[in-house]
N, C-alpha and C. Protein backbone atom coordinates (compact mmCIF):
# COMPACT_ATOMS: atom_id res chain seq x y z
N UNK A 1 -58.93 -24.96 -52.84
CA UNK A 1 -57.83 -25.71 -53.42
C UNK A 1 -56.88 -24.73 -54.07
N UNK A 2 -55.86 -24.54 -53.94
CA UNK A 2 -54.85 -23.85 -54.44
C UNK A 2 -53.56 -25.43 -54.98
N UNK A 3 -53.34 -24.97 -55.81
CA UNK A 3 -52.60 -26.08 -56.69
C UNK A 3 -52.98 -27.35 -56.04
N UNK A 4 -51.80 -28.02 -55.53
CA UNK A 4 -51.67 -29.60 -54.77
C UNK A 4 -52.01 -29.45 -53.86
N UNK A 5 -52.41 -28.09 -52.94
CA UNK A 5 -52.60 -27.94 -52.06
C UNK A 5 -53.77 -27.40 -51.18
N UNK A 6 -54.38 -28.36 -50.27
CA UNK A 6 -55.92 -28.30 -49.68
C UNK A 6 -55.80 -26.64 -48.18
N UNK A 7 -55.82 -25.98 -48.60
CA UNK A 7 -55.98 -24.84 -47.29
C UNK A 7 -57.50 -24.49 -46.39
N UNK A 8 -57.01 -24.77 -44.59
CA UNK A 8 -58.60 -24.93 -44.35
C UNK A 8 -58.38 -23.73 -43.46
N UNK A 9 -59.58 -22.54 -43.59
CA UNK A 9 -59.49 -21.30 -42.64
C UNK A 9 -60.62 -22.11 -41.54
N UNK A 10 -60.47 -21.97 -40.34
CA UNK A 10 -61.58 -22.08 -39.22
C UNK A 10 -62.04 -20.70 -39.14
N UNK A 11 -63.60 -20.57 -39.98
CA UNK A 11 -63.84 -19.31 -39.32
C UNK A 11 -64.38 -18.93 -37.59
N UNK A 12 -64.43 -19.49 -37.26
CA UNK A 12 -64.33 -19.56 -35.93
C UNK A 12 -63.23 -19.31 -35.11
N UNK A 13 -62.07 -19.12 -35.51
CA UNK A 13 -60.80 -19.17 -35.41
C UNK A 13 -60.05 -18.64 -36.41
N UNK A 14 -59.96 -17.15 -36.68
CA UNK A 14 -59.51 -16.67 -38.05
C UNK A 14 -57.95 -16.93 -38.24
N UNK A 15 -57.56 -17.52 -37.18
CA UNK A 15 -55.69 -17.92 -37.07
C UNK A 15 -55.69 -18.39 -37.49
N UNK A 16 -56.63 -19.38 -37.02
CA UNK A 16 -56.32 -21.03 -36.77
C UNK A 16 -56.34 -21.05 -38.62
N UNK A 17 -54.79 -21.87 -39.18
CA UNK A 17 -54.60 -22.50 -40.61
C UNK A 17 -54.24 -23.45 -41.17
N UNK A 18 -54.22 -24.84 -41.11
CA UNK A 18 -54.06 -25.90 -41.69
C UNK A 18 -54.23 -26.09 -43.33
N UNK A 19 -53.14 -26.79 -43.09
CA UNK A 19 -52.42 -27.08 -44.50
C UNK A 19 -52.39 -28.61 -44.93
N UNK A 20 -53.46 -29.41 -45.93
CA UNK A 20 -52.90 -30.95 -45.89
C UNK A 20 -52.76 -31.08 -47.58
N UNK A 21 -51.53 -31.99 -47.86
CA UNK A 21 -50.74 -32.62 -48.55
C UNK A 21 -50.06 -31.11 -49.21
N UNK A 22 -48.90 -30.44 -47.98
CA UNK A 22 -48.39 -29.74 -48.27
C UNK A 22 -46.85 -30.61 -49.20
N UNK A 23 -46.69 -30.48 -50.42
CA UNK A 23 -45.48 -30.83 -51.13
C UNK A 23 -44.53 -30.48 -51.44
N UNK A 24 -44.44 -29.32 -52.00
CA UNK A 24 -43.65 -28.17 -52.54
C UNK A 24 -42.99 -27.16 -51.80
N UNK A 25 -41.81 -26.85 -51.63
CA UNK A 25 -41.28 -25.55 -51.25
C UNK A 25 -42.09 -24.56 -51.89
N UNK A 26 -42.17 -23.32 -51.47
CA UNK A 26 -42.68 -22.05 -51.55
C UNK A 26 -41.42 -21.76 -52.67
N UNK A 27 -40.70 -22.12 -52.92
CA UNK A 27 -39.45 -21.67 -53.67
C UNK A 27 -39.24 -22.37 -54.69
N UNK A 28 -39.60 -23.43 -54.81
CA UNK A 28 -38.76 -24.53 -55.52
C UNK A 28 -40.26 -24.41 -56.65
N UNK A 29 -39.67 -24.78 -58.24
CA UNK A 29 -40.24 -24.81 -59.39
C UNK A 29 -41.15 -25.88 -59.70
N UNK A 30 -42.03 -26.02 -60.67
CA UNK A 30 -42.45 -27.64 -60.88
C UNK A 30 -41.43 -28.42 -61.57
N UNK A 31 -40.70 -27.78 -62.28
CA UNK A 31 -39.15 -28.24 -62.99
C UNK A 31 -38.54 -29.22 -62.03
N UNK A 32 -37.74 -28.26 -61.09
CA UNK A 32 -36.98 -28.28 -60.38
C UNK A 32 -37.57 -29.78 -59.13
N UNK A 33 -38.89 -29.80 -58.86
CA UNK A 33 -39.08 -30.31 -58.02
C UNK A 33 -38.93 -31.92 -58.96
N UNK A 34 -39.84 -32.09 -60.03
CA UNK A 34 -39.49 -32.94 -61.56
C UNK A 34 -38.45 -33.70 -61.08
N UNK A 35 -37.27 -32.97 -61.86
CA UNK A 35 -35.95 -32.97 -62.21
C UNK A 35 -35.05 -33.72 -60.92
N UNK A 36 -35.44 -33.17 -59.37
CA UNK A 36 -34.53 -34.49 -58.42
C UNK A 36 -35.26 -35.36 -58.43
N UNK A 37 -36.97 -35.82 -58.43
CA UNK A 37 -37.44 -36.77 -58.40
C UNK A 37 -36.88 -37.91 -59.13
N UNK A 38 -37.04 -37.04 -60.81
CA UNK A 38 -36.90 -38.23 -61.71
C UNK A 38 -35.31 -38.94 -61.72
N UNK A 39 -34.46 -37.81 -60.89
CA UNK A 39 -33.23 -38.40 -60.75
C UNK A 39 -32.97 -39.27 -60.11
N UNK A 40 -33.29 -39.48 -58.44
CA UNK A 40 -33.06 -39.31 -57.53
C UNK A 40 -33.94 -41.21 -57.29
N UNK A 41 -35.30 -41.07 -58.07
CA UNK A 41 -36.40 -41.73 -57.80
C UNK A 41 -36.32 -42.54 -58.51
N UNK A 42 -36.85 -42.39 -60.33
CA UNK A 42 -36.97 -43.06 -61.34
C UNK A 42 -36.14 -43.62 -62.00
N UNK A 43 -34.90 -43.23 -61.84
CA UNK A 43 -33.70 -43.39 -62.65
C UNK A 43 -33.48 -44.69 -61.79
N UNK A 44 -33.14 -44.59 -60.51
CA UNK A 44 -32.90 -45.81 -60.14
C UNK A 44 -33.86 -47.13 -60.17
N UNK A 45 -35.60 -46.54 -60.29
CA UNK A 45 -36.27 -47.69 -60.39
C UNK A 45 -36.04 -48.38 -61.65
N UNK A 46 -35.99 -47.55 -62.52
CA UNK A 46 -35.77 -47.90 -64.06
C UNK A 46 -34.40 -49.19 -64.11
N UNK A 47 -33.31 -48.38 -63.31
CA UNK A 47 -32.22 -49.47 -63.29
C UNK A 47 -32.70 -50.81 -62.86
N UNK A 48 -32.80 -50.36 -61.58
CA UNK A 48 -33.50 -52.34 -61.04
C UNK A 48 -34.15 -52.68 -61.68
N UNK A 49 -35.29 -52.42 -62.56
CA UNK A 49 -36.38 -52.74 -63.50
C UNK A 49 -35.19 -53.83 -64.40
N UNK A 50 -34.06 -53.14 -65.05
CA UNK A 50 -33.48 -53.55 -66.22
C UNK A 50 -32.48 -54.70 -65.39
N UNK A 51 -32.62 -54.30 -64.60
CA UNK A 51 -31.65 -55.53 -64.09
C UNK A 51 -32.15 -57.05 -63.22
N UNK A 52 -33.49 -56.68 -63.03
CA UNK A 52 -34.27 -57.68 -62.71
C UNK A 52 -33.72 -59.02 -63.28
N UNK A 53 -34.04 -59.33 -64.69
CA UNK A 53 -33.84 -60.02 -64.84
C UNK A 53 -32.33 -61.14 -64.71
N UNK A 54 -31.45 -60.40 -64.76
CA UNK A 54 -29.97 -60.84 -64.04
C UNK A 54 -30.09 -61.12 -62.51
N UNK A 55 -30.86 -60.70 -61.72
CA UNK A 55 -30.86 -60.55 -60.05
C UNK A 55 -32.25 -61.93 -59.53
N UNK A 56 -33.02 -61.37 -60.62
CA UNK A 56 -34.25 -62.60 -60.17
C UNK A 56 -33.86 -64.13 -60.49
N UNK A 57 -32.63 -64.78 -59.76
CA UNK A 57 -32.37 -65.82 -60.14
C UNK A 57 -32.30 -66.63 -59.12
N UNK A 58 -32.29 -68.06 -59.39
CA UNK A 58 -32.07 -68.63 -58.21
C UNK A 58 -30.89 -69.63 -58.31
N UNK A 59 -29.51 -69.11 -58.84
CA UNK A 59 -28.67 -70.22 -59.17
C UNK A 59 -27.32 -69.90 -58.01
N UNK A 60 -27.86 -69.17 -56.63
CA UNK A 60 -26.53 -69.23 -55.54
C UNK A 60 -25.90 -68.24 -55.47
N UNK A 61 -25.92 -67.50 -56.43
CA UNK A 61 -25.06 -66.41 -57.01
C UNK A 61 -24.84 -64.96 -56.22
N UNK A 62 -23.54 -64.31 -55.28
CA UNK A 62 -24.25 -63.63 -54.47
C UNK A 62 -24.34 -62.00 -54.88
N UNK A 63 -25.76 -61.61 -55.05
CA UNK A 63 -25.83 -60.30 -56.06
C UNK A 63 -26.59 -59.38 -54.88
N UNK A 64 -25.91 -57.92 -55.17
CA UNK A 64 -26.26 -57.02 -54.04
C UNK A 64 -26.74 -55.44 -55.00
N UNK A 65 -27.64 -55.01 -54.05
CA UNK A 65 -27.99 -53.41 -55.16
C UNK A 65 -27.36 -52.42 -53.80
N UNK A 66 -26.98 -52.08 -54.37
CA UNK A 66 -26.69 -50.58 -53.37
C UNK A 66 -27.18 -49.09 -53.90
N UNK A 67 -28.36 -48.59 -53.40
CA UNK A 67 -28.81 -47.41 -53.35
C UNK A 67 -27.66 -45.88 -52.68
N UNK A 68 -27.69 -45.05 -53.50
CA UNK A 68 -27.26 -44.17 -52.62
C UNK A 68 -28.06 -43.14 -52.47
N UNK A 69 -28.52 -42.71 -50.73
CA UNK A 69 -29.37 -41.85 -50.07
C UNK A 69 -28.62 -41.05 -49.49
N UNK A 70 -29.73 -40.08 -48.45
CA UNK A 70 -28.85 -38.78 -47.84
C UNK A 70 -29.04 -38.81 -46.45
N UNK A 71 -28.96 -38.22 -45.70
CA UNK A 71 -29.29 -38.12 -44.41
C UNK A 71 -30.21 -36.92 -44.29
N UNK A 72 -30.28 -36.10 -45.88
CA UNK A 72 -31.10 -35.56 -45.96
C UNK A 72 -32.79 -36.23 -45.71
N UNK A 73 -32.96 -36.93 -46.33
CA UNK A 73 -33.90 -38.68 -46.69
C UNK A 73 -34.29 -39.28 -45.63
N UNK A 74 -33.45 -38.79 -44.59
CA UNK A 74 -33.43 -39.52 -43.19
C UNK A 74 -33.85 -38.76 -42.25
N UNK A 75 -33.65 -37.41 -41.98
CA UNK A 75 -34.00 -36.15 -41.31
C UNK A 75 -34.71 -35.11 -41.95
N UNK A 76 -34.68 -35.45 -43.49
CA UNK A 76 -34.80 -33.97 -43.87
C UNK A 76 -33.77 -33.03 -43.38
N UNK A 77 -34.29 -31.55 -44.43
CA UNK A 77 -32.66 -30.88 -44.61
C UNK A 77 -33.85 -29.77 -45.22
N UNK A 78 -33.64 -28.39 -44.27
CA UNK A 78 -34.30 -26.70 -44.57
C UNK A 78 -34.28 -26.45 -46.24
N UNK A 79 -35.36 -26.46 -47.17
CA UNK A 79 -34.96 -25.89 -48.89
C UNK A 79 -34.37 -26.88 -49.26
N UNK A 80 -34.80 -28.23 -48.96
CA UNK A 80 -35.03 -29.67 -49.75
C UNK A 80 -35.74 -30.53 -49.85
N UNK A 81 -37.10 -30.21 -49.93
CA UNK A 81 -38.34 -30.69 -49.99
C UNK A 81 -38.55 -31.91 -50.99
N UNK A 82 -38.00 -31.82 -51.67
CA UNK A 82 -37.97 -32.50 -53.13
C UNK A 82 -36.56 -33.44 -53.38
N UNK A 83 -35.99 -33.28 -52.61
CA UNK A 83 -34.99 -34.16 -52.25
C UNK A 83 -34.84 -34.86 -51.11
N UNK A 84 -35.02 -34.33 -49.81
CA UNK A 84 -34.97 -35.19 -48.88
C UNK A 84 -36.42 -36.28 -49.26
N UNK A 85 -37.38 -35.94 -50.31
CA UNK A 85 -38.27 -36.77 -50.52
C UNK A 85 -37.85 -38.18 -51.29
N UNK A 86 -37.13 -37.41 -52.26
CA UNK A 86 -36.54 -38.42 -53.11
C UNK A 86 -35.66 -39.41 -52.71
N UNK A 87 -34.62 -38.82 -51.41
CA UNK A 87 -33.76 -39.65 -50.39
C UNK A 87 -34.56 -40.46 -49.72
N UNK A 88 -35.77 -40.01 -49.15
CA UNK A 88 -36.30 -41.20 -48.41
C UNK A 88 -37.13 -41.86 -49.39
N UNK A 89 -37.54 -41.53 -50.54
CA UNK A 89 -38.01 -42.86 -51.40
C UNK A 89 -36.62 -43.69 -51.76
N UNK A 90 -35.71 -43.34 -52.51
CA UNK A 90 -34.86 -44.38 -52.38
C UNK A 90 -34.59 -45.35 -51.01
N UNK A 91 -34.89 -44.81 -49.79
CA UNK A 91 -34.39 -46.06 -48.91
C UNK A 91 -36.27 -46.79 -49.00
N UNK A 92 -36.73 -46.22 -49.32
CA UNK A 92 -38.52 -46.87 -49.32
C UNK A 92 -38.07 -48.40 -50.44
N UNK A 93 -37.86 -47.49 -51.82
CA UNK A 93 -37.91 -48.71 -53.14
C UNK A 93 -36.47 -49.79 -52.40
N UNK A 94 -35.48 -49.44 -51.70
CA UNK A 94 -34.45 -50.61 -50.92
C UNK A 94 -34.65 -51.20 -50.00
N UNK A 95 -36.32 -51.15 -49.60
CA UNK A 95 -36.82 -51.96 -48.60
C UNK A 95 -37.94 -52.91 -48.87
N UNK A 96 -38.07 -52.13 -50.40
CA UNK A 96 -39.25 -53.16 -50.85
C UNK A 96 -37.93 -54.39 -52.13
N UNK A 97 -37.31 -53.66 -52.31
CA UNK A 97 -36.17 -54.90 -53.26
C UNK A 97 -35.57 -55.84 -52.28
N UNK A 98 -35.49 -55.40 -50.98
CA UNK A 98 -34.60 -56.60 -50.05
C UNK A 98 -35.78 -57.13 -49.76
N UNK A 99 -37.19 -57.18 -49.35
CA UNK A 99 -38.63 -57.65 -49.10
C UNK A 99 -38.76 -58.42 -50.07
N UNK A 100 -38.88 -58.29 -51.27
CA UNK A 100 -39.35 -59.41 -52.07
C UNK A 100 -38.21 -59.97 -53.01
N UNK A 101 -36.92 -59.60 -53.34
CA UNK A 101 -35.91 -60.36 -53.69
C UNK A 101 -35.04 -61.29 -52.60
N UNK A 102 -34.84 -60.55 -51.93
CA UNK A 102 -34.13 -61.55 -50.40
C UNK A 102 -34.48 -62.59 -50.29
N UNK A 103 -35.42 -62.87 -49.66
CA UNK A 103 -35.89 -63.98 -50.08
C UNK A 103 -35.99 -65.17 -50.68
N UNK A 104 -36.36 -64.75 -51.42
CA UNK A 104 -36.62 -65.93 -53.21
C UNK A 104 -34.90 -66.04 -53.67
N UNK A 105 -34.42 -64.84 -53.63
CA UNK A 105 -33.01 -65.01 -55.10
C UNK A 105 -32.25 -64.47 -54.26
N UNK A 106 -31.70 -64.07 -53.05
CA UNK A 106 -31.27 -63.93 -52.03
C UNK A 106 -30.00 -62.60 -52.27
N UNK A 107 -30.84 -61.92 -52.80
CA UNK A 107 -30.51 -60.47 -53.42
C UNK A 107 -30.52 -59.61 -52.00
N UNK A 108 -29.46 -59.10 -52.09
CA UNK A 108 -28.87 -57.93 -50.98
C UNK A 108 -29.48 -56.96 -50.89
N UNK A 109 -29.95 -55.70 -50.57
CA UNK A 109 -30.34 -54.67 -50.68
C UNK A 109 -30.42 -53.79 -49.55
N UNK A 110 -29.51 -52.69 -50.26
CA UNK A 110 -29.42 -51.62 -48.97
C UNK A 110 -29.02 -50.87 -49.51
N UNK A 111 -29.19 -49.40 -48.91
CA UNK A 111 -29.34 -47.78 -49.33
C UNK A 111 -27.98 -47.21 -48.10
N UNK A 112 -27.15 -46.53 -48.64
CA UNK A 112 -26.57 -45.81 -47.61
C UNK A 112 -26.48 -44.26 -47.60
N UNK A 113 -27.02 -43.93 -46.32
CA UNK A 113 -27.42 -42.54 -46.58
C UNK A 113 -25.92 -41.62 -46.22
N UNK A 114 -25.61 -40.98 -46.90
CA UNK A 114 -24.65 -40.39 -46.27
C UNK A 114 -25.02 -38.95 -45.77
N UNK A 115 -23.88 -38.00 -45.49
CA UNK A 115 -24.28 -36.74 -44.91
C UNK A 115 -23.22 -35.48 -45.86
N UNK A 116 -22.46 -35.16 -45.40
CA UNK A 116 -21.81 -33.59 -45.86
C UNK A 116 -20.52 -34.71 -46.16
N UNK A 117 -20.59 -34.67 -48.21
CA UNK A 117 -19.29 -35.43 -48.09
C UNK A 117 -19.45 -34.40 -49.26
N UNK A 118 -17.51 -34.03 -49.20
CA UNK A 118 -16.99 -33.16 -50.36
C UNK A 118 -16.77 -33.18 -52.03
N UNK A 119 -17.97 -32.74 -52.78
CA UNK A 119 -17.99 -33.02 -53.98
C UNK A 119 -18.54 -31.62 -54.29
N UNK A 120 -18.96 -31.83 -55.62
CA UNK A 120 -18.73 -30.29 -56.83
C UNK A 120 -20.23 -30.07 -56.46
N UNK A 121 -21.34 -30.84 -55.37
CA UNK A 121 -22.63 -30.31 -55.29
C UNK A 121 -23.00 -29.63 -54.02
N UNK A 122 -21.76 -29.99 -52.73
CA UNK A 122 -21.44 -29.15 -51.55
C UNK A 122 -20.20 -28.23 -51.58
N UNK A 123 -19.73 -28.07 -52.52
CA UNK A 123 -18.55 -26.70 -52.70
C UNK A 123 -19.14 -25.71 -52.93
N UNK A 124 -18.61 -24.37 -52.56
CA UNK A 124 -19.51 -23.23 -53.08
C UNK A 124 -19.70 -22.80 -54.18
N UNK A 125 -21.04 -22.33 -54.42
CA UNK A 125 -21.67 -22.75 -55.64
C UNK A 125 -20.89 -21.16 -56.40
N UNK A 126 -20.16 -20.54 -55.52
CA UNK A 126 -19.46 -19.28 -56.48
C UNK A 126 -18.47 -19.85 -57.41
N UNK A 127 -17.79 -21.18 -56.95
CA UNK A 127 -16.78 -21.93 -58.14
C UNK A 127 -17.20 -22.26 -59.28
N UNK A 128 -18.59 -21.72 -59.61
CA UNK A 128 -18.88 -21.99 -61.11
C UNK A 128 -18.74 -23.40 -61.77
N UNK A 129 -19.47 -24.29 -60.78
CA UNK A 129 -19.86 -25.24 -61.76
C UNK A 129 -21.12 -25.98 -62.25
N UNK A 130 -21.37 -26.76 -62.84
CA UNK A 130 -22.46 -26.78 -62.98
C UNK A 130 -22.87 -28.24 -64.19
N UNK A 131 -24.28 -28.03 -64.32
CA UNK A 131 -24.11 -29.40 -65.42
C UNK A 131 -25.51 -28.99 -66.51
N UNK A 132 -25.67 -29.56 -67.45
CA UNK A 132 -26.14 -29.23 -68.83
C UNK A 132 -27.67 -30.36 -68.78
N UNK A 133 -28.46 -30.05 -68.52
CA UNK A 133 -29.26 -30.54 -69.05
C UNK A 133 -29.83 -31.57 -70.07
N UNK A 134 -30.30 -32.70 -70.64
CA UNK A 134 -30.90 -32.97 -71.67
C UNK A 134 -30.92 -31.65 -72.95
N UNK A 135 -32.10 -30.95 -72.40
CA UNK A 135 -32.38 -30.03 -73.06
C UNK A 135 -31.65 -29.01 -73.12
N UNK A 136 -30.48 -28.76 -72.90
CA UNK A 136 -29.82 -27.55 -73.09
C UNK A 136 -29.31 -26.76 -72.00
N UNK A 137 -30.26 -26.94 -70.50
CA UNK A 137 -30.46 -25.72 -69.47
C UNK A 137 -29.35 -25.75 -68.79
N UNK A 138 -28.57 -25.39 -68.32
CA UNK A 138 -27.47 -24.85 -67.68
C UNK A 138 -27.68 -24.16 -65.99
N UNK A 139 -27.67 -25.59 -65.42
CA UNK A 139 -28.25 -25.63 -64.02
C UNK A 139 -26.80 -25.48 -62.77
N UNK A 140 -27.09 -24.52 -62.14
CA UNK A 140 -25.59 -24.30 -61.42
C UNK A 140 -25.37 -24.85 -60.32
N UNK A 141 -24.46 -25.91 -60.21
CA UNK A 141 -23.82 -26.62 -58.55
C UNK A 141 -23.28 -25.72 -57.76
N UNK A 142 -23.80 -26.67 -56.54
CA UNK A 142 -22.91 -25.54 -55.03
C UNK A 142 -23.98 -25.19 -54.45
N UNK A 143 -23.29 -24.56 -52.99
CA UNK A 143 -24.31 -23.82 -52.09
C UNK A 143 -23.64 -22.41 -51.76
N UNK A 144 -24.26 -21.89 -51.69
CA UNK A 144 -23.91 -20.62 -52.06
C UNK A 144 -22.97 -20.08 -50.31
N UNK A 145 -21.89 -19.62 -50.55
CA UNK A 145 -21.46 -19.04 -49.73
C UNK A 145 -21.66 -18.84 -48.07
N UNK A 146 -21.26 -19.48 -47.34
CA UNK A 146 -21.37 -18.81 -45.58
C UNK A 146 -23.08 -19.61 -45.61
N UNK A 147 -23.54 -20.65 -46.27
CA UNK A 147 -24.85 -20.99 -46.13
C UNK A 147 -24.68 -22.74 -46.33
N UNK A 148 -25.39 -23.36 -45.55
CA UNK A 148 -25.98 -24.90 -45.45
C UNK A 148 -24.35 -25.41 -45.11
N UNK A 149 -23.46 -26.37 -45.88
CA UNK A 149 -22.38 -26.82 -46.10
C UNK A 149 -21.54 -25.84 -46.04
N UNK A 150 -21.94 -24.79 -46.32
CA UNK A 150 -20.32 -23.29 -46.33
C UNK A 150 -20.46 -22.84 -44.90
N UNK A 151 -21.49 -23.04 -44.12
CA UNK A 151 -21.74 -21.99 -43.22
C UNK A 151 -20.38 -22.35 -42.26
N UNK A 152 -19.85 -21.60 -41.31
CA UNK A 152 -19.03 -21.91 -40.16
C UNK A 152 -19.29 -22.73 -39.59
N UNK A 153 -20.40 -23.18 -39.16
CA UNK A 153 -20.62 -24.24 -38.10
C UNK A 153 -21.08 -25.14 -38.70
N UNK A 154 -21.15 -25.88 -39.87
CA UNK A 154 -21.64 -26.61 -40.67
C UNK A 154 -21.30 -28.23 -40.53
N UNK A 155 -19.89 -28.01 -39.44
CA UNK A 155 -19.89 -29.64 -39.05
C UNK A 155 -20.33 -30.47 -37.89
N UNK A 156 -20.15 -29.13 -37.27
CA UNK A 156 -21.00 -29.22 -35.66
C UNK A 156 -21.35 -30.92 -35.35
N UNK A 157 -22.41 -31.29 -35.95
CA UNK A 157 -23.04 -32.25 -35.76
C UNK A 157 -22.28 -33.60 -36.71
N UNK A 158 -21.23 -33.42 -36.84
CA UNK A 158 -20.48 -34.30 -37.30
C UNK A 158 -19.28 -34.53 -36.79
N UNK A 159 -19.49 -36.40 -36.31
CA UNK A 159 -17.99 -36.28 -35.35
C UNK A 159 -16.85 -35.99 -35.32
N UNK A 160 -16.53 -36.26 -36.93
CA UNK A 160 -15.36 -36.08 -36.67
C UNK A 160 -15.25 -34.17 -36.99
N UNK A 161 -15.89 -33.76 -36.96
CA UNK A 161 -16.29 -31.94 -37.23
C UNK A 161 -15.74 -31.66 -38.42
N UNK A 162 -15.55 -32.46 -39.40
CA UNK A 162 -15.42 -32.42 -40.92
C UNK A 162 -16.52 -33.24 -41.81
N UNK A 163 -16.20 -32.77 -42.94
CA UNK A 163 -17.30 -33.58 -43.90
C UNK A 163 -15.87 -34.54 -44.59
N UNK A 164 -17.22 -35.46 -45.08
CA UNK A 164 -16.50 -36.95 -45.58
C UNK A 164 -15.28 -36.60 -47.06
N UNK A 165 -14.84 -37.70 -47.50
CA UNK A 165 -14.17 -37.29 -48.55
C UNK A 165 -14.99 -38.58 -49.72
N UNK A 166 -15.22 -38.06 -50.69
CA UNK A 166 -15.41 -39.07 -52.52
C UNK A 166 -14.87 -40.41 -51.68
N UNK A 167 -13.75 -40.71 -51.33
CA UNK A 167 -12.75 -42.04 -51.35
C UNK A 167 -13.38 -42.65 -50.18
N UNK A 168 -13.51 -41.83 -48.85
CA UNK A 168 -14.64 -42.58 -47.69
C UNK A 168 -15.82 -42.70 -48.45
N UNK A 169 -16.25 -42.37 -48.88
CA UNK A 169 -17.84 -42.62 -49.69
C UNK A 169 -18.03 -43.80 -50.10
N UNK A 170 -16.94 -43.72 -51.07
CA UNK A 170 -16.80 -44.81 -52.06
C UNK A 170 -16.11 -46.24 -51.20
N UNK A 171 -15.40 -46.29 -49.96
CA UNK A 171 -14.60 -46.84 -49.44
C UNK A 171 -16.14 -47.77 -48.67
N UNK A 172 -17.19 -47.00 -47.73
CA UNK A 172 -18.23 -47.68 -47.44
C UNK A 172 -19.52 -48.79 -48.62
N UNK A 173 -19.21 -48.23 -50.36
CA UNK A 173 -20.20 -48.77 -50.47
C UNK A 173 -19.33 -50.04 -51.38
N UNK A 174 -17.99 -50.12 -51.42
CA UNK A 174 -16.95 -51.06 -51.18
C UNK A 174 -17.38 -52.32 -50.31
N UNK A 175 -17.28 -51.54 -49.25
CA UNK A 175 -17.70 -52.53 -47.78
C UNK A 175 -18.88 -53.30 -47.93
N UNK A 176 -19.80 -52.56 -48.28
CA UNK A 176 -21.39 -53.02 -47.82
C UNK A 176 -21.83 -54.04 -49.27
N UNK A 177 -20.78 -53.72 -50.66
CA UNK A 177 -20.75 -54.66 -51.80
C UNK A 177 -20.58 -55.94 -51.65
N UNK A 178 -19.12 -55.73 -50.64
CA UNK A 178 -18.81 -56.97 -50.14
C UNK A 178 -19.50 -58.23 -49.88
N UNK A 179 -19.14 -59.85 -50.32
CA UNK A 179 -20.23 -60.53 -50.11
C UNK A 179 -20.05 -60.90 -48.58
């Protein structure tokens, strides 16, 4: 056992190496891994929690949650282990709120994952920005230069061979609010 993680040697096979309930990047902190969960994960369960009671109704009323996910969440994404996790639990907890609210109180629920849309957490992270912690820590936004979102070919797989803008973002979860 090495941390969370079960490693099996076949001695019979000194290659042969299996790895089960691999979690963690080789890179990424227990902080760090923490810190998108509880963002990403808890923060929003916590919301629906508090809002339950406004949504669990049955008086006609037409009430919708909108999650926002990644396509990270959806595919996974190289050195986001801990986020594309957290992306696909958010569309997990928006499948269990449209499952048992739909239903009964005829509560909406849906997650939209998006992909490479232009904000201060896909700009390069040399523009110096960043955000403050609870506690003080001074955690830096961006991706660093000619890498993930900076790289040259970074739209390739996007039709229109650009990334989205804040206002399309915001323009889809407009739409999907809609009753």
């Amino acid at each position: 056992m090495i941390g969370n993680y079960c490693l099996f040697l076949r001695p019979s096979h000194p290659k042969k190496r299996h790895m089960l309930n691999s979690g963690r990047g080789p890179q990424m902190t227990d902080k760090q891994w923490d810190n998108i969960v509880a963002l990403h994960n808890t923060a929003p369960f916590k919301l629906v929690r508090e809002a339950a009671p406004y949504f669990r109704v049955t008086d006609g009323e037409p009430r919708s949650i909108i999650n926002i996910s990644s396509t990270s969440g959806v595919h996974g994404n190289a050195g986001q282990a801990n986020y594309g996790l957290a992306k696909s639990g958010i569309n997990g907890l928006t499948k269990v709120i449209a499952k048992e609210w739909g239903p009964k109180f005829g509560v909406r629920a849906n997650s939209i994952a998006f992909g490479h849309i232009l904000t201060r957490l896909t700009a390069a992270k040399e523009d110096g920005a960043f955000v403050t912690t609870p506690d003080g820590e001074k955690i830096a936004l961006g991706i660093p230069g000619g890498q993930g979102a900076q790289a040259a070919n970074a739209n390739l797989d996007i039709p229109l061979r650009r990334p989205g803008t804040a206002t399309e973002a915001a323009s889809s979860i407009l739409a999907v609010a809609s009753p």
